[in-house]
C-alpha atoms as a PDB file:
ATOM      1  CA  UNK A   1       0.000   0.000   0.000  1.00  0.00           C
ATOM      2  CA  UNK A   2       1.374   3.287  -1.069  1.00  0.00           C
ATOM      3  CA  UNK A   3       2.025   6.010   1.768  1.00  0.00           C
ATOM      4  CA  UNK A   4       0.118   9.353   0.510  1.00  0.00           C
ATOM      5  CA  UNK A   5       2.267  12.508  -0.188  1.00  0.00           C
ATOM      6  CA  UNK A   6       1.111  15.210   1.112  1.00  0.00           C
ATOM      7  CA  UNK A   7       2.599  17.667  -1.447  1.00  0.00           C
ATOM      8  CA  UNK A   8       0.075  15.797  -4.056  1.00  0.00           C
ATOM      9  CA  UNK A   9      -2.770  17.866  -3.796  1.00  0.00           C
ATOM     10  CA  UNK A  10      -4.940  14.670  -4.894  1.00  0.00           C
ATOM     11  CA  UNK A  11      -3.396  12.693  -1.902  1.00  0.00           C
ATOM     12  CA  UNK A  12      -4.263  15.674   0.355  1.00  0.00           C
ATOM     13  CA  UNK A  13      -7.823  15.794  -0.427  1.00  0.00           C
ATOM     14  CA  UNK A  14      -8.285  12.143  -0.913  1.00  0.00           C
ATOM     15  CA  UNK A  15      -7.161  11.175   2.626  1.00  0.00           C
ATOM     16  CA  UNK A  16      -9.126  14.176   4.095  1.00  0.00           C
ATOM     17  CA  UNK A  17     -12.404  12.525   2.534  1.00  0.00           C
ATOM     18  CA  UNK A  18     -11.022   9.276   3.892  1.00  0.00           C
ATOM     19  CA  UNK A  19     -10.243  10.271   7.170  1.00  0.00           C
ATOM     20  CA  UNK A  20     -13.613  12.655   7.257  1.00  0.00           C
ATOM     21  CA  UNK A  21     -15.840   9.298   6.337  1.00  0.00           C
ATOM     22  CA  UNK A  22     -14.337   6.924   8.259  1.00  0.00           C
ATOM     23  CA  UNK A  23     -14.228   8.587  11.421  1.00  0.00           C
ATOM     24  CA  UNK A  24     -18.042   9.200  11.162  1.00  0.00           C
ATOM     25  CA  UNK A  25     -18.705   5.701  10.020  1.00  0.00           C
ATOM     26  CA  UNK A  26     -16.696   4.475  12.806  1.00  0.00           C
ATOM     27  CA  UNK A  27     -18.347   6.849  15.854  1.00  0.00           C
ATOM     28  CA  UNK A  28     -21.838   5.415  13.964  1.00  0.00           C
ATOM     29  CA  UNK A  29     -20.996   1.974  14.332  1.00  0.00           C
ATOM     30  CA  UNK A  30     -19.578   2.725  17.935  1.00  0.00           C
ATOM     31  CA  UNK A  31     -23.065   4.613  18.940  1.00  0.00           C
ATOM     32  CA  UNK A  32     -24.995   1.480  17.197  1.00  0.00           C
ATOM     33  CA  UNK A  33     -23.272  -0.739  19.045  1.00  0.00           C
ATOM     34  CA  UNK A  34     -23.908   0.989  22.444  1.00  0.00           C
ATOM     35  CA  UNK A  35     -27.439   1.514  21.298  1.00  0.00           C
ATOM     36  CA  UNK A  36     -27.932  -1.924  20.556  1.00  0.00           C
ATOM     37  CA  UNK A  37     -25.897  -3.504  23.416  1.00  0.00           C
ATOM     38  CA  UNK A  38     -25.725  -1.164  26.526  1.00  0.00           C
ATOM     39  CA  UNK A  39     -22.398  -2.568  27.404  1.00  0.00           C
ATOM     40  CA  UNK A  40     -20.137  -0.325  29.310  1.00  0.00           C
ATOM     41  CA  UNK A  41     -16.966  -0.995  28.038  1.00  0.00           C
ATOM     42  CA  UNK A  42     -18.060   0.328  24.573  1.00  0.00           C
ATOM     43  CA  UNK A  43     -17.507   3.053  26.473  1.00  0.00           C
ATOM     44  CA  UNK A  44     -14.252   3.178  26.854  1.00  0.00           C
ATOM     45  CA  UNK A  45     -13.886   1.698  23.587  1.00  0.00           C
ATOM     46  CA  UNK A  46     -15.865   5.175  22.533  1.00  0.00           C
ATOM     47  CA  UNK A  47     -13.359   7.266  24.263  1.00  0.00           C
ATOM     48  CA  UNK A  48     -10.545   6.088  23.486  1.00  0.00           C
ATOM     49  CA  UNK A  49     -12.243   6.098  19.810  1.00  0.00           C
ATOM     50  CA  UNK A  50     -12.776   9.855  20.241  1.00  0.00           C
ATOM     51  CA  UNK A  51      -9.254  11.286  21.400  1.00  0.00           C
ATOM     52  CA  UNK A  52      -7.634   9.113  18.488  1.00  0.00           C
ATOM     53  CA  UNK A  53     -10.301  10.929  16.020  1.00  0.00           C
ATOM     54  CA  UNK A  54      -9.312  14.107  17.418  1.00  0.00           C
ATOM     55  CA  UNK A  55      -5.450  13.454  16.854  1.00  0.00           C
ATOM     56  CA  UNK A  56      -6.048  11.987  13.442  1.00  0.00           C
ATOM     57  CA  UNK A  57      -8.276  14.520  12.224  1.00  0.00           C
ATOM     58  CA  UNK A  58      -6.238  17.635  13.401  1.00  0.00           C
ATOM     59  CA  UNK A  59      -3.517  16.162  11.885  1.00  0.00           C
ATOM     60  CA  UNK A  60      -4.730  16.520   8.169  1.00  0.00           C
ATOM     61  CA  UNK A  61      -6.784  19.385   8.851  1.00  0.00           C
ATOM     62  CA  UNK A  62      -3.004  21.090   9.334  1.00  0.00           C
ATOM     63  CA  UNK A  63      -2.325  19.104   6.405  1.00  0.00           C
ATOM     64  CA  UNK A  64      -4.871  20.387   4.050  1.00  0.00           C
ATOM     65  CA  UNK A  65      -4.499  23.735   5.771  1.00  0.00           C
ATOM     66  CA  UNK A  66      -0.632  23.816   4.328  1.00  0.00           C
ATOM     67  CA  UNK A  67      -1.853  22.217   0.983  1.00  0.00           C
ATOM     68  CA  UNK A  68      -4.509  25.163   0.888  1.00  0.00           C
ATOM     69  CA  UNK A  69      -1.813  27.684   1.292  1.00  0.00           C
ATOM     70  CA  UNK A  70       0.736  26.471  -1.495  1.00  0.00           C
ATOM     71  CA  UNK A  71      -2.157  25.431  -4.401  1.00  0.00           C
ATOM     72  CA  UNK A  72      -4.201  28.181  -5.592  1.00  0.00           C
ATOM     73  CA  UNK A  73      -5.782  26.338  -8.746  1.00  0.00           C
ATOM     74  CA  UNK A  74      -6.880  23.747  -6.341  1.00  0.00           C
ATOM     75  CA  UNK A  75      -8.331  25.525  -3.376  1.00  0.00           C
ATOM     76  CA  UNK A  76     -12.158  25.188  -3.370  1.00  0.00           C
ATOM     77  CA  UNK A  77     -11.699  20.924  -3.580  1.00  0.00           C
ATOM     78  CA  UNK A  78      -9.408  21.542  -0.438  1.00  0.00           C
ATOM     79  CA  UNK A  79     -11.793  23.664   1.133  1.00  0.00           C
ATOM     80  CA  UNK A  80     -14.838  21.047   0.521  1.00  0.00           C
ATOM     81  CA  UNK A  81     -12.614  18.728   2.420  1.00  0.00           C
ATOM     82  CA  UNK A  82     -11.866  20.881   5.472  1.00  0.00           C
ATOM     83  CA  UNK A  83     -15.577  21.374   5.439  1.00  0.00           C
ATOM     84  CA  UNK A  84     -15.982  18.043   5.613  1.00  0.00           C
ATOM     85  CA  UNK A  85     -13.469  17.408   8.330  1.00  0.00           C
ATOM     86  CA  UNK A  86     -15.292  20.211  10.312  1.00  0.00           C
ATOM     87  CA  UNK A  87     -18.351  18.760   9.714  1.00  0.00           C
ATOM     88  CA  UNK A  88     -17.439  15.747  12.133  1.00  0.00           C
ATOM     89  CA  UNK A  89     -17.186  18.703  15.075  1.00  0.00           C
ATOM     90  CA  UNK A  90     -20.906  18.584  15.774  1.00  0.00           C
ATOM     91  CA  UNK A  91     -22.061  15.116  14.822  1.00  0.00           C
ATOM     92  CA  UNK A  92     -19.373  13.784  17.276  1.00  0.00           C
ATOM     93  CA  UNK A  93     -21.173  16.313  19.818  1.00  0.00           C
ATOM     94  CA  UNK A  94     -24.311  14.719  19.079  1.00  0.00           C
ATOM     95  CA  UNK A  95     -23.132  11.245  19.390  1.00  0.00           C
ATOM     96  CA  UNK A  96     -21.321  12.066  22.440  1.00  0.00           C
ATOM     97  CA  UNK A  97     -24.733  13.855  23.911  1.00  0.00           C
ATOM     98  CA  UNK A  98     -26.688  10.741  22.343  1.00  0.00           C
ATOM     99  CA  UNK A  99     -24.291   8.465  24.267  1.00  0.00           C
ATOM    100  CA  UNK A 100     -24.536  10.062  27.420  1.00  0.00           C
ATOM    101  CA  UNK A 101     -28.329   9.902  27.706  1.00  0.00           C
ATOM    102  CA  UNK A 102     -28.449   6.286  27.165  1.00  0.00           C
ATOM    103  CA  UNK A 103     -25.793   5.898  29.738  1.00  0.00           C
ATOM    104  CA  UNK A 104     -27.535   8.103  32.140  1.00  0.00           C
ATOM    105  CA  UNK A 105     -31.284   6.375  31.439  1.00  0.00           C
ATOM    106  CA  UNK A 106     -29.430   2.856  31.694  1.00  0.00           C
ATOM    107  CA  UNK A 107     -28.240   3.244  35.455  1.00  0.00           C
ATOM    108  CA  UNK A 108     -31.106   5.505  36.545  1.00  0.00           C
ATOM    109  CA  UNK A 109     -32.326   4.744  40.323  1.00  0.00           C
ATOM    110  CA  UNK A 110     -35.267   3.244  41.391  1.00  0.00           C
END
């Protein structure tokens, strides 16, 4: 498997789409799973799923950020992928709300 470049513009904004859908295919079959299960180590599973997204995706925002900077011709395909990498911002803050009631309603006292 070939190691993207990051000077390749087309490397850049395919691994931003690639990192941008998996992470939110991943945190959807992560939610699913708690959903489904109510098993408390998916938790943990979850967060340590959530501060490796975080890493990952900051780490080719930069990179399409720099890309951004040194390709004019090129720019609005790089800025449809940092949208899309932003666009993982809120729907992990939903999922992350979402998990937290069905923790909360799963251990409620009665």
């Amino acid at each position: 498997m070939k190691m993207p470049d990051f000077t390749i513009v087309e490397d850049c904004i395919a691994v931003g789409r690639k990192v941008a859908l998996g992470t939110f295919l991943l945190g959807s079959v992560i939610l699913t799973a708690y959903y489904i299960n109510n098993n408390s180590s998916i938790i943990f599973l979850s967060l340590f799923f959530m501060v490796a997204a975080i890493f990952i995706n900051t780490y080719v925002f930069i990179k399409l950020i720099m890309c951004w900077t040194t390709n004019k011709p090129e720019r609005n395909k790089i800025r449809n992928t940092l949208f899309l990498l932003l666009l993982n911002i809120p729907i992990a803050y939903a999922y992350v709300k979402i998990g937290l009631e069905i923790y909360g309603n799963s251990f409620s006292i009665q």
